[in-house]
Protein backbone atom coordinates (compact mmCIF):
# COMPACT_ATOMS: atom_id res chain seq x y z
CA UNK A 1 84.45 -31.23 4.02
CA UNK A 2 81.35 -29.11 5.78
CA UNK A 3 81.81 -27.22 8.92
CA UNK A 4 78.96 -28.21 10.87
CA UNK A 5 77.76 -26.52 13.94
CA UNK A 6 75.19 -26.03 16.33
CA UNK A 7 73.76 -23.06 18.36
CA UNK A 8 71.09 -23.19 21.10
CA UNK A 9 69.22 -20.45 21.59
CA UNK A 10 66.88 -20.02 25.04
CA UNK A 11 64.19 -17.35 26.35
CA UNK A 12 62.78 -14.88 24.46
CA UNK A 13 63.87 -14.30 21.05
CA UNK A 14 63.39 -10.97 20.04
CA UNK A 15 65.06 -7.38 20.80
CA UNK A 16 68.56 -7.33 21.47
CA UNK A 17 69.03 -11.82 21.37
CA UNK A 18 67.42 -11.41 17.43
CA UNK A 19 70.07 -9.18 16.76
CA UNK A 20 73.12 -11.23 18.37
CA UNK A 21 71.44 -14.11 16.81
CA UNK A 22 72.23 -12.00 13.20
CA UNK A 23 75.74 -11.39 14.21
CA UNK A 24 76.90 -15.23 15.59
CA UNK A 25 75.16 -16.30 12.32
CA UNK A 26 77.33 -14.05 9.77
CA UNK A 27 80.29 -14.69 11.81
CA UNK A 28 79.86 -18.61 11.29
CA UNK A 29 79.29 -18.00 7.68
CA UNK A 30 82.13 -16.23 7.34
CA UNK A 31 84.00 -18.86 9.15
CA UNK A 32 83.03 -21.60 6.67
CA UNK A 33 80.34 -23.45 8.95
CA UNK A 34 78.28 -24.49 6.17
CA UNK A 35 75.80 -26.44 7.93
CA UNK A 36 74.18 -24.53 11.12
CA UNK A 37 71.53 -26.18 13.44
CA UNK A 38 69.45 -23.37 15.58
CA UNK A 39 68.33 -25.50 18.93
CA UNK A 40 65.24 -23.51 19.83
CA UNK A 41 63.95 -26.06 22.53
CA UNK A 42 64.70 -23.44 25.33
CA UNK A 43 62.82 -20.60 23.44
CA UNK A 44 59.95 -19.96 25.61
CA UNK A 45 58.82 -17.00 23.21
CA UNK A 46 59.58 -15.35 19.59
CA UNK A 47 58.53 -12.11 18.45
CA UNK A 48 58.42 -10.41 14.84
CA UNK A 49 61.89 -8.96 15.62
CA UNK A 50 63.02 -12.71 16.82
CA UNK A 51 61.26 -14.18 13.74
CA UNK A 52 63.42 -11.62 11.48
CA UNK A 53 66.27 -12.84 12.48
CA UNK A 54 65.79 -16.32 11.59
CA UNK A 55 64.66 -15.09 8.18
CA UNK A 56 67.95 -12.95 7.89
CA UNK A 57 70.14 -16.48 9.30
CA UNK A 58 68.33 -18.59 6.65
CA UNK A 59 69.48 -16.03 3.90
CA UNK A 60 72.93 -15.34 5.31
CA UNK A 61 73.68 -19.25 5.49
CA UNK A 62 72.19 -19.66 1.97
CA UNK A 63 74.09 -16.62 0.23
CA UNK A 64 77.29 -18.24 1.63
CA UNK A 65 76.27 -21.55 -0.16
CA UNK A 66 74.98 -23.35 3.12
CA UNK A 67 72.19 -24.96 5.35
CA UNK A 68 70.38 -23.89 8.41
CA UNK A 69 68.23 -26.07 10.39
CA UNK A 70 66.02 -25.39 13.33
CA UNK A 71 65.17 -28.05 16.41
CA UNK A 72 63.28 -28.21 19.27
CA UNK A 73 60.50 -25.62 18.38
CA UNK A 74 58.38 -25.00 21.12
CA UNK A 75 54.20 -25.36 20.18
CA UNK A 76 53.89 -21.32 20.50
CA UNK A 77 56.95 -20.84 18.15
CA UNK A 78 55.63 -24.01 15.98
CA UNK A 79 51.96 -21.76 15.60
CA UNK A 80 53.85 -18.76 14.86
CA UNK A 81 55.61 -20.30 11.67
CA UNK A 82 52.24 -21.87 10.09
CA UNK A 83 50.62 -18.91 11.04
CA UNK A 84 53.38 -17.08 8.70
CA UNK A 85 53.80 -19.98 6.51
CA UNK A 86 57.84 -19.81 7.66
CA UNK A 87 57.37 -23.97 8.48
CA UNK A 88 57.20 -24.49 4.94
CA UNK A 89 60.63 -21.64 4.34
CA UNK A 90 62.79 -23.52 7.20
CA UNK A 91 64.41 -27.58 7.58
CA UNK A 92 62.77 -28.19 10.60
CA UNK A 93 63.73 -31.28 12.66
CA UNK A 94 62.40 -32.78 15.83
CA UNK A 95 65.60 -32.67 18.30
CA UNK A 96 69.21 -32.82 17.82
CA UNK A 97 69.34 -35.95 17.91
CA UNK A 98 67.22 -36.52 15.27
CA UNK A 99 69.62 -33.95 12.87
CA UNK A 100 72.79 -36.05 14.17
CA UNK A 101 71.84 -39.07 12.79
CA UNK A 102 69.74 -37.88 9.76
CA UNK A 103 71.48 -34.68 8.84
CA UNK A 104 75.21 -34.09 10.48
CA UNK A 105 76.13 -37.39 8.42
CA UNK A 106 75.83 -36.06 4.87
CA UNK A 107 78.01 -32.87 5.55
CA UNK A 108 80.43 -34.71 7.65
CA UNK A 109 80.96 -37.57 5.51
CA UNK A 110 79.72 -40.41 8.24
């Protein structure tokens, strides 16, 4: 059975919030959460440091054999990503309500 959690993530993602984001993600991998949903509706900007550090979650998640999806992008964040191609690297889903019903399901079994 997956660990599935969720983390929501608000203001400006960059500087010293990219780098906690690194940390709570390797600590979740390394406590078996093996499906991880980034809530990024409260972002209100993301910089190359912030951007990083999704790229570094993705890999961390993956390397421990699991999943990370990403909600709620705001339309700066959203032209960021195709800007840098990344919309076509992450799952990205509309809310979290959208993940609950499509995605939470299939790792928990419901």
């Amino acid at each position: 059975m997956s660990t599935v959690d969720v983390i929501k993530l608000s203001g400006i993602l960059g500087g010293s919030q990219a780098q906690e984001l690194r940390q709570a993600v390797s600590e979740q991998a390394q406590a078996g959460v093996q499906v991880l949903l980034l809530d990024c509706s409260n972002v209100t900007f993301v910089d190359s440091s912030g951007l990083g550090a999704l790229v570094v979650a993705l890999k961390t998640l993956r390397a421990a054999g699991g999943q990370l999806y990403l909600c709620g992008i705001p339309k700066q964040m959203m032209m960021l990503f195709e800007l840098t191609s990344m919309d076509k690297v992450f799952h990205i889903l509309k809310d979290e309500e959208e993940f609950n019903t499509r995605i939470r399901p299939q790792y928990e079994g419901g």
